[in-house]
PDB file of N, CA and C in Angstrom:
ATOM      1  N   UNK A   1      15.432  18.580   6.996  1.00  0.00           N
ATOM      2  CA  UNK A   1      16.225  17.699   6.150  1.00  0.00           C
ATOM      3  C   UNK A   1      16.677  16.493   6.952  1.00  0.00           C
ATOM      4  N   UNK A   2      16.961  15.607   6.087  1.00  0.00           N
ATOM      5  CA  UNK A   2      17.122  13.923   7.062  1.00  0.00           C
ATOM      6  C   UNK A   2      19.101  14.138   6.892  1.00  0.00           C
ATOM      7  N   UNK A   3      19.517  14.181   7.762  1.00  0.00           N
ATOM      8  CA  UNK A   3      20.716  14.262   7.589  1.00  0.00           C
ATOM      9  C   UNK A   3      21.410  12.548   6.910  1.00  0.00           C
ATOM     10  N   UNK A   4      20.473  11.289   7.297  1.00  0.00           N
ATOM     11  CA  UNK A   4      21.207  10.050   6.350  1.00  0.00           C
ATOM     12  C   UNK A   4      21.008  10.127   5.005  1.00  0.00           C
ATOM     13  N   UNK A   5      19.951  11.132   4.636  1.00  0.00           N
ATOM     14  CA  UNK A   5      19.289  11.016   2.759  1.00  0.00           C
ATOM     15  C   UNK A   5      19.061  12.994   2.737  1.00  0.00           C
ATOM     16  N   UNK A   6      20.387  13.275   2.512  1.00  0.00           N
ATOM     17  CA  UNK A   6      20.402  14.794   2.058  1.00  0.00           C
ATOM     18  C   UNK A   6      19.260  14.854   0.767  1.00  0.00           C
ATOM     19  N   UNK A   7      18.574  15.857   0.656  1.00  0.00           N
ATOM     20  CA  UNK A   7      17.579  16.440  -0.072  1.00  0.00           C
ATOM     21  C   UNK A   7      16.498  15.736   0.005  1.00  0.00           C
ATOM     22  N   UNK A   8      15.800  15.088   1.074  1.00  0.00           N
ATOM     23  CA  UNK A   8      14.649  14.557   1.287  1.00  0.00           C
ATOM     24  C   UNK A   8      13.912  15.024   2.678  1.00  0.00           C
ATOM     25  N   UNK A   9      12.686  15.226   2.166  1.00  0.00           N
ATOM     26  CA  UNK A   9      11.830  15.835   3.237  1.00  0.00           C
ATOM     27  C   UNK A   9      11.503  14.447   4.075  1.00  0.00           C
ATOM     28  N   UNK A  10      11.432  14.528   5.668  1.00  0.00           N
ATOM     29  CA  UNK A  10      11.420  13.802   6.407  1.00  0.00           C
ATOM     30  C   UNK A  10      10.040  13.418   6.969  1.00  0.00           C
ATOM     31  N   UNK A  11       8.777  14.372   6.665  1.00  0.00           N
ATOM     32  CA  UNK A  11       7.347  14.571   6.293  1.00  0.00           C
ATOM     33  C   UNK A  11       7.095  13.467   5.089  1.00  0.00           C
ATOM     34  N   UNK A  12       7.578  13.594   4.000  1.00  0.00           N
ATOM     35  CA  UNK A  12       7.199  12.814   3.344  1.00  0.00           C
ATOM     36  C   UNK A  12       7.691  11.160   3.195  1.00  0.00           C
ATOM     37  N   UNK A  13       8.931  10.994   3.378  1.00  0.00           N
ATOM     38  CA  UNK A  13       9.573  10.034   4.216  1.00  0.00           C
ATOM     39  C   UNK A  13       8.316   9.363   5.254  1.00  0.00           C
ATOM     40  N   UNK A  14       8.149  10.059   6.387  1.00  0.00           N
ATOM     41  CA  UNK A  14       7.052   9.484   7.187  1.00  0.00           C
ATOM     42  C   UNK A  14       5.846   8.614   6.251  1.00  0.00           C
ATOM     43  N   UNK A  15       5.102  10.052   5.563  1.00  0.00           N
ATOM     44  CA  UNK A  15       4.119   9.111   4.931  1.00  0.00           C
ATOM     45  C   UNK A  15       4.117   8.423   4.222  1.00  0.00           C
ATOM     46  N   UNK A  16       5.316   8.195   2.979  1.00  0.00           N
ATOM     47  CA  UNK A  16       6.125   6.543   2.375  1.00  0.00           C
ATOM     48  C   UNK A  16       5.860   5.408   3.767  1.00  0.00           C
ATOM     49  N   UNK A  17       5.880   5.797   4.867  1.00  0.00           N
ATOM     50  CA  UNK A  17       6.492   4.424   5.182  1.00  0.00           C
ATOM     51  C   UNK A  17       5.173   3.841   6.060  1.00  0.00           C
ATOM     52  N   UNK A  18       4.136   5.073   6.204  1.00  0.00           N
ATOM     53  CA  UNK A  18       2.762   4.631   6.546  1.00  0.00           C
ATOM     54  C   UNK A  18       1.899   4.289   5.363  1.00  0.00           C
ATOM     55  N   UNK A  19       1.568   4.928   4.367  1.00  0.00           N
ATOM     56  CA  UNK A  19       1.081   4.225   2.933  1.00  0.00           C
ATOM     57  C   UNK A  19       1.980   2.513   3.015  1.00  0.00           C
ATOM     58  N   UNK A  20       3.423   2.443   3.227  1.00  0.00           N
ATOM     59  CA  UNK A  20       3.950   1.016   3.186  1.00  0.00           C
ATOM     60  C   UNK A  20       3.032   0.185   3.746  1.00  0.00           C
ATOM     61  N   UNK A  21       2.732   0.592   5.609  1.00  0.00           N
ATOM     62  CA  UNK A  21       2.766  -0.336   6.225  1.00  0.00           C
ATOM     63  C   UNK A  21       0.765  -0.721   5.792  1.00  0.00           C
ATOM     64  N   UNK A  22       0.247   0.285   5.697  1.00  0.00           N
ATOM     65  CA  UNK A  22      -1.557   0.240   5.096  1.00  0.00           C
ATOM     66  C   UNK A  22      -1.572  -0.515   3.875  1.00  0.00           C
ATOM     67  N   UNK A  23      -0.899  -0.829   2.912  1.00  0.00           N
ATOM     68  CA  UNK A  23      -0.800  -1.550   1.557  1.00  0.00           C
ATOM     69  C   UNK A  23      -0.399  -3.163   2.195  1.00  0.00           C
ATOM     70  N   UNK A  24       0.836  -3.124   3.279  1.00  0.00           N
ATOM     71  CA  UNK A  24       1.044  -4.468   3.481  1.00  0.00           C
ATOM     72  C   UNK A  24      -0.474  -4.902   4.327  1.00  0.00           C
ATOM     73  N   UNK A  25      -1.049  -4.247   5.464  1.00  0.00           N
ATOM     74  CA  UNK A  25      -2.262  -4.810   6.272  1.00  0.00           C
ATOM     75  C   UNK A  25      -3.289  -4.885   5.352  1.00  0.00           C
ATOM     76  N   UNK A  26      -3.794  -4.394   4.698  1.00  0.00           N
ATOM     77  CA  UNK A  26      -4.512  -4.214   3.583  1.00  0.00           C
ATOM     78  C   UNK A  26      -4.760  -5.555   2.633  1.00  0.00           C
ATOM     79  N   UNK A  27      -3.255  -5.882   1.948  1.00  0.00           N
ATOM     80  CA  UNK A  27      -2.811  -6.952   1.409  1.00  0.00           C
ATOM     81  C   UNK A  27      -2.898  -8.414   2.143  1.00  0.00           C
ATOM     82  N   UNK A  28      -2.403  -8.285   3.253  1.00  0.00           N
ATOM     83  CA  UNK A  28      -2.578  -9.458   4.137  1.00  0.00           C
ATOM     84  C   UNK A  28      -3.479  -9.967   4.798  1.00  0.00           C
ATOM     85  N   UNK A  29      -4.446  -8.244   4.983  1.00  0.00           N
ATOM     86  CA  UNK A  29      -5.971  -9.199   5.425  1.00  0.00           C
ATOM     87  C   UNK A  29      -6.587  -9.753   4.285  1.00  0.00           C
ATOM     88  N   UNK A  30      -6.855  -9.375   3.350  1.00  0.00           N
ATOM     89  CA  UNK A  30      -7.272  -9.414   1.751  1.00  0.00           C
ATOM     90  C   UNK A  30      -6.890 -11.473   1.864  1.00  0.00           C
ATOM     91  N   UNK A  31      -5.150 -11.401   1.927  1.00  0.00           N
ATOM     92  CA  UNK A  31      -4.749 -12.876   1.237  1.00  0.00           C
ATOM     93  C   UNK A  31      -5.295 -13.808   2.684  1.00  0.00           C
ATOM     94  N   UNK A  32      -5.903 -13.019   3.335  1.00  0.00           N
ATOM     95  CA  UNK A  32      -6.093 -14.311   5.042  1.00  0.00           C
ATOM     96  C   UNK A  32      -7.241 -14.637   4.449  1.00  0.00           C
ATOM     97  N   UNK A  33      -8.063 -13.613   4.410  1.00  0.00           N
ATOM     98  CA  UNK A  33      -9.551 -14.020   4.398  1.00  0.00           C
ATOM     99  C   UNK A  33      -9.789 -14.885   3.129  1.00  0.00           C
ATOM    100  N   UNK A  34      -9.048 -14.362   1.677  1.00  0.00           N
ATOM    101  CA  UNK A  34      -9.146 -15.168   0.757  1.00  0.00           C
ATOM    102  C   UNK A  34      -8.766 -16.966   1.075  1.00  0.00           C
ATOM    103  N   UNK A  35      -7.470 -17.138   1.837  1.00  0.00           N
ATOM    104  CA  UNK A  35      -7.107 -18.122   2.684  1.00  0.00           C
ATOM    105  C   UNK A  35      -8.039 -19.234   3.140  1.00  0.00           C
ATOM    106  N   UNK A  36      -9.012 -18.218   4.075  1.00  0.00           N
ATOM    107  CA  UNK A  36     -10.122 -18.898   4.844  1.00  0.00           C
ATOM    108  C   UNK A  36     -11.221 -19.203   3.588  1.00  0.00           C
ATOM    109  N   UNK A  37     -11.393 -18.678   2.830  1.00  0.00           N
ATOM    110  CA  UNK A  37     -12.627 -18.866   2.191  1.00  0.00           C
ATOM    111  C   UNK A  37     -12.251 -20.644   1.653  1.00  0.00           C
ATOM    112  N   UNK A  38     -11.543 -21.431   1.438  1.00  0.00           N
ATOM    113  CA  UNK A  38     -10.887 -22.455   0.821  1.00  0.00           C
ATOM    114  C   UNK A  38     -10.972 -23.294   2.293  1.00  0.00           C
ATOM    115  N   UNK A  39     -11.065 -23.062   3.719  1.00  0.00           N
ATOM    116  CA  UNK A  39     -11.299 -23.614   4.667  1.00  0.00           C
ATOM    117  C   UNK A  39     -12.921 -24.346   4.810  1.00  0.00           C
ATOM    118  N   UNK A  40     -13.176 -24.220   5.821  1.00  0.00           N
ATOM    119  CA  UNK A  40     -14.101 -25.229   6.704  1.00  0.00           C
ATOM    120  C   UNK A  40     -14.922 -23.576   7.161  1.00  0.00           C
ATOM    121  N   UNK A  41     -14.603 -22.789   7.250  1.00  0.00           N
ATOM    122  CA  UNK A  41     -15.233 -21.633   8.493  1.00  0.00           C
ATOM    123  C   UNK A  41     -16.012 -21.038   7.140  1.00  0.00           C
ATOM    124  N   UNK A  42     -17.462 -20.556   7.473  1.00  0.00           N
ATOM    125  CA  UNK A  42     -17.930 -19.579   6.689  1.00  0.00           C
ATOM    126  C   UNK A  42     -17.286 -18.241   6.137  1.00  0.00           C
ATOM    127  N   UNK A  43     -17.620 -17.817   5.155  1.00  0.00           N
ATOM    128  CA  UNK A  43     -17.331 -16.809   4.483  1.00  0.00           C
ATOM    129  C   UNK A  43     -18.402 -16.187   4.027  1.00  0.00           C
ATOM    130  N   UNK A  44     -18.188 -14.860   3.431  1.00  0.00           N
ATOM    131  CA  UNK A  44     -18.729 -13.860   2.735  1.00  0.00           C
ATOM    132  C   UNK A  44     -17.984 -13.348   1.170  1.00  0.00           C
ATOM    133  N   UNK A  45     -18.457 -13.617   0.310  1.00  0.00           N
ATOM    134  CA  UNK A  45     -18.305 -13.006  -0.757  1.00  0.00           C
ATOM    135  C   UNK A  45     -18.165 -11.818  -0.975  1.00  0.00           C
ATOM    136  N   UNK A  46     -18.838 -10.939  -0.245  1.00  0.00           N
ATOM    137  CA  UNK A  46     -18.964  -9.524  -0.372  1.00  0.00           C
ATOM    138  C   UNK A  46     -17.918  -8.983   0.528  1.00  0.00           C
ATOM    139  N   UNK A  47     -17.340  -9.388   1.473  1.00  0.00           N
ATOM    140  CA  UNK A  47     -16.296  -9.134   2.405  1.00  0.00           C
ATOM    141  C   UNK A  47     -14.933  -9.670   1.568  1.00  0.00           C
ATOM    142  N   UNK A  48     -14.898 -10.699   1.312  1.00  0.00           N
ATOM    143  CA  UNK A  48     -13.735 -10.990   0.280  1.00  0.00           C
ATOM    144  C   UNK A  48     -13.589  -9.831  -0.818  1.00  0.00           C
ATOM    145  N   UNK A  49     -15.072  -9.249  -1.708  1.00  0.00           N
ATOM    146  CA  UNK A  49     -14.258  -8.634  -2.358  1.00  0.00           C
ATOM    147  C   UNK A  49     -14.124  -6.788  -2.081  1.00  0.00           C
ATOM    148  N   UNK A  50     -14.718  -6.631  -1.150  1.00  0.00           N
ATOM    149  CA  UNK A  50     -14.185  -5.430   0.168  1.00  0.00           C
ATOM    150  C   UNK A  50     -13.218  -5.206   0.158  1.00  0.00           C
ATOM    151  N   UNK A  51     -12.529  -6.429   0.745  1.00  0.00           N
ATOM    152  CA  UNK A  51     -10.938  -6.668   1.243  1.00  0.00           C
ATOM    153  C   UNK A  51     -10.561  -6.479   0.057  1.00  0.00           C
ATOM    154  N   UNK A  52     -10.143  -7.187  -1.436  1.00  0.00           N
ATOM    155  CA  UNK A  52      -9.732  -6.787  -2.434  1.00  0.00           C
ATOM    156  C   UNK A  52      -9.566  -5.351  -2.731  1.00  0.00           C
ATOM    157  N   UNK A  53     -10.752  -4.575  -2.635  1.00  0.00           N
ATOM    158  CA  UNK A  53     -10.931  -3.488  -3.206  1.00  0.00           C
ATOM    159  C   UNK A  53     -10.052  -2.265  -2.399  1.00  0.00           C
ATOM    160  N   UNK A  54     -10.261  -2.889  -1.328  1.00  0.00           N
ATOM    161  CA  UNK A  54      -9.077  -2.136  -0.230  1.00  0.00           C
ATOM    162  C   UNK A  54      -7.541  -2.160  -0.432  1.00  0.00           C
ATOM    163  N   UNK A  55      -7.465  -3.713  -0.739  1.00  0.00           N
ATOM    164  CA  UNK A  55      -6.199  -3.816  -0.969  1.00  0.00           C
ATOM    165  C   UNK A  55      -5.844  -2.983  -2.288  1.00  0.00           C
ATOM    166  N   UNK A  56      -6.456  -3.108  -3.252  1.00  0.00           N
ATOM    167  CA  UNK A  56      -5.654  -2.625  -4.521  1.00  0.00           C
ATOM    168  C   UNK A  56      -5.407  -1.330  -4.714  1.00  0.00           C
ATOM    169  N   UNK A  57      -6.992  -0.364  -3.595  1.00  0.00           N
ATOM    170  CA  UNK A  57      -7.149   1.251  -3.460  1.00  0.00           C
ATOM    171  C   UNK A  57      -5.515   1.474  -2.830  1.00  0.00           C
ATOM    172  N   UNK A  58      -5.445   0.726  -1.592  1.00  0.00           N
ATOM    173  CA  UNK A  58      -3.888   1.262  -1.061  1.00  0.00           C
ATOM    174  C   UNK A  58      -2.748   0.887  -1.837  1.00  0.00           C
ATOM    175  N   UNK A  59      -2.717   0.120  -2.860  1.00  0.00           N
ATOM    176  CA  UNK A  59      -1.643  -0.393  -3.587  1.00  0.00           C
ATOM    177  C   UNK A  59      -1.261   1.134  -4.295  1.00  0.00           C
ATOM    178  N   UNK A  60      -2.261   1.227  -4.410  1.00  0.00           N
ATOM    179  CA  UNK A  60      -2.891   2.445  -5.580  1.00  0.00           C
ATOM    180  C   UNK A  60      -2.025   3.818  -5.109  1.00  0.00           C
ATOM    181  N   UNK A  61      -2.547   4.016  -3.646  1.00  0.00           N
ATOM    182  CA  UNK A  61      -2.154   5.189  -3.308  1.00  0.00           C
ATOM    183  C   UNK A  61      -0.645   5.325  -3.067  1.00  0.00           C
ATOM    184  N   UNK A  62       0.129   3.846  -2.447  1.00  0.00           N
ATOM    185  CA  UNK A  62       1.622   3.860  -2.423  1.00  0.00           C
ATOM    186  C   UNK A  62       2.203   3.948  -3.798  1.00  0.00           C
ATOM    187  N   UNK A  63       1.596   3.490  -4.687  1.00  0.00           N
ATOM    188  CA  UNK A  63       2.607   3.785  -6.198  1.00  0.00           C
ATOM    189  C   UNK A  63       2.146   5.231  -6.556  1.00  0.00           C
ATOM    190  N   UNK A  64       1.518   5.690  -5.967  1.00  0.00           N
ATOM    191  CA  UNK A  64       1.282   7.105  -6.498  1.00  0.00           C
ATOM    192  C   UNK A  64       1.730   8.027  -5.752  1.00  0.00           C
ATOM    193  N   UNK A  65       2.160   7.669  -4.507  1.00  0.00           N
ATOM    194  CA  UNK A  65       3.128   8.683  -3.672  1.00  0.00           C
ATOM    195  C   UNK A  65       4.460   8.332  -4.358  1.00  0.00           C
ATOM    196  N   UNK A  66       5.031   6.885  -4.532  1.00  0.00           N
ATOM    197  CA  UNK A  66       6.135   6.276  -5.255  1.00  0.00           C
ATOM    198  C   UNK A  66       6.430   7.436  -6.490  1.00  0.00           C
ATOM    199  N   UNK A  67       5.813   7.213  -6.849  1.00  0.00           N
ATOM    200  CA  UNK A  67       6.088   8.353  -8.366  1.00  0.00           C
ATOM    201  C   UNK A  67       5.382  10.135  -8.324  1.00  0.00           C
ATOM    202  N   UNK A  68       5.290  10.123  -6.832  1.00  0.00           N
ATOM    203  CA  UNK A  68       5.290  11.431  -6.939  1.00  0.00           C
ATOM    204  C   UNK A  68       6.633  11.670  -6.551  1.00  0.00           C
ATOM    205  N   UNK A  69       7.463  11.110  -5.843  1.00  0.00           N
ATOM    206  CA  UNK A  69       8.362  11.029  -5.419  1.00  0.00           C
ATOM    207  C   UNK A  69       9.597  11.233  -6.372  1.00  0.00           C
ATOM    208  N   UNK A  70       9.789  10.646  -7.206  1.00  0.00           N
ATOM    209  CA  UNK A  70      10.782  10.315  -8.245  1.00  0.00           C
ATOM    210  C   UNK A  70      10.941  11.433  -9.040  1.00  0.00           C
ATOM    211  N   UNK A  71      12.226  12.049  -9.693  1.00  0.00           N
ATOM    212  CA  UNK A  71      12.676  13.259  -9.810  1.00  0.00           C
ATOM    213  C   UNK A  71      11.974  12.976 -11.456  1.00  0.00           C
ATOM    214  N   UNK A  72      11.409  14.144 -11.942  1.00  0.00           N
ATOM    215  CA  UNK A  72      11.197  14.128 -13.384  1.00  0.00           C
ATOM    216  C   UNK A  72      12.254  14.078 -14.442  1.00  0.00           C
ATOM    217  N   UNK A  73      11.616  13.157 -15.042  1.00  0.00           N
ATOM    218  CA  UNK A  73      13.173  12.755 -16.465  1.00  0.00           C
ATOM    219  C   UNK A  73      13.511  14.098 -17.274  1.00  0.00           C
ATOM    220  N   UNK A  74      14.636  14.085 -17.381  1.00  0.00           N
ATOM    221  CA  UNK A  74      14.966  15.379 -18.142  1.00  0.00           C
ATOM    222  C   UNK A  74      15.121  15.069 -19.243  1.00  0.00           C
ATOM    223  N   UNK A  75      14.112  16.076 -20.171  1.00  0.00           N
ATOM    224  CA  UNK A  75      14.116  15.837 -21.259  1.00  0.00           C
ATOM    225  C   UNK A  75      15.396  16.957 -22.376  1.00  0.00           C
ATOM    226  N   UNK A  76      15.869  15.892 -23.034  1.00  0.00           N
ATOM    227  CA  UNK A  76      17.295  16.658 -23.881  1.00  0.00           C
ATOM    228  C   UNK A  76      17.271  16.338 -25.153  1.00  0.00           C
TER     229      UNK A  76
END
């Protein structure tokens, strides 16, 4: 138990905050390379949409730990 957030596993805590940091690198290589493609330096199309597909898979997986997370609505 995390003694600052009583009733939370500190295992899962961890992997919230690694899914975080893979969605932000993910995201940011995605918006660089998109970035560069609007430059002077060659690009790849198929690498641009790589990077996309990466980015949105990890978006994917943090909102789905997100709401595994979240206590089920009680229904009354």
């Amino acid at each position: 138990m995390n003694p600052e957030r009583p009733g939370t596993d500190e295992p899962a805590d961890v992997r919230l905050v690694e899914l975080e940091a893979e969605e932000l690198y993910a995201r940011e290589r995605y918006q660089l390379y998109k970035a560069r493609a609007y430059g002077s330096r060659l690009t790849s199309a198929g690498r641009l949409r790589e990077l996309e597909q990466r980015s949105k898979l990890a978006t994917r997986r943090l909102n789905r730990a997100k709401a595994d997370r979240r206590p089920p609505a009680s229904i009354e």
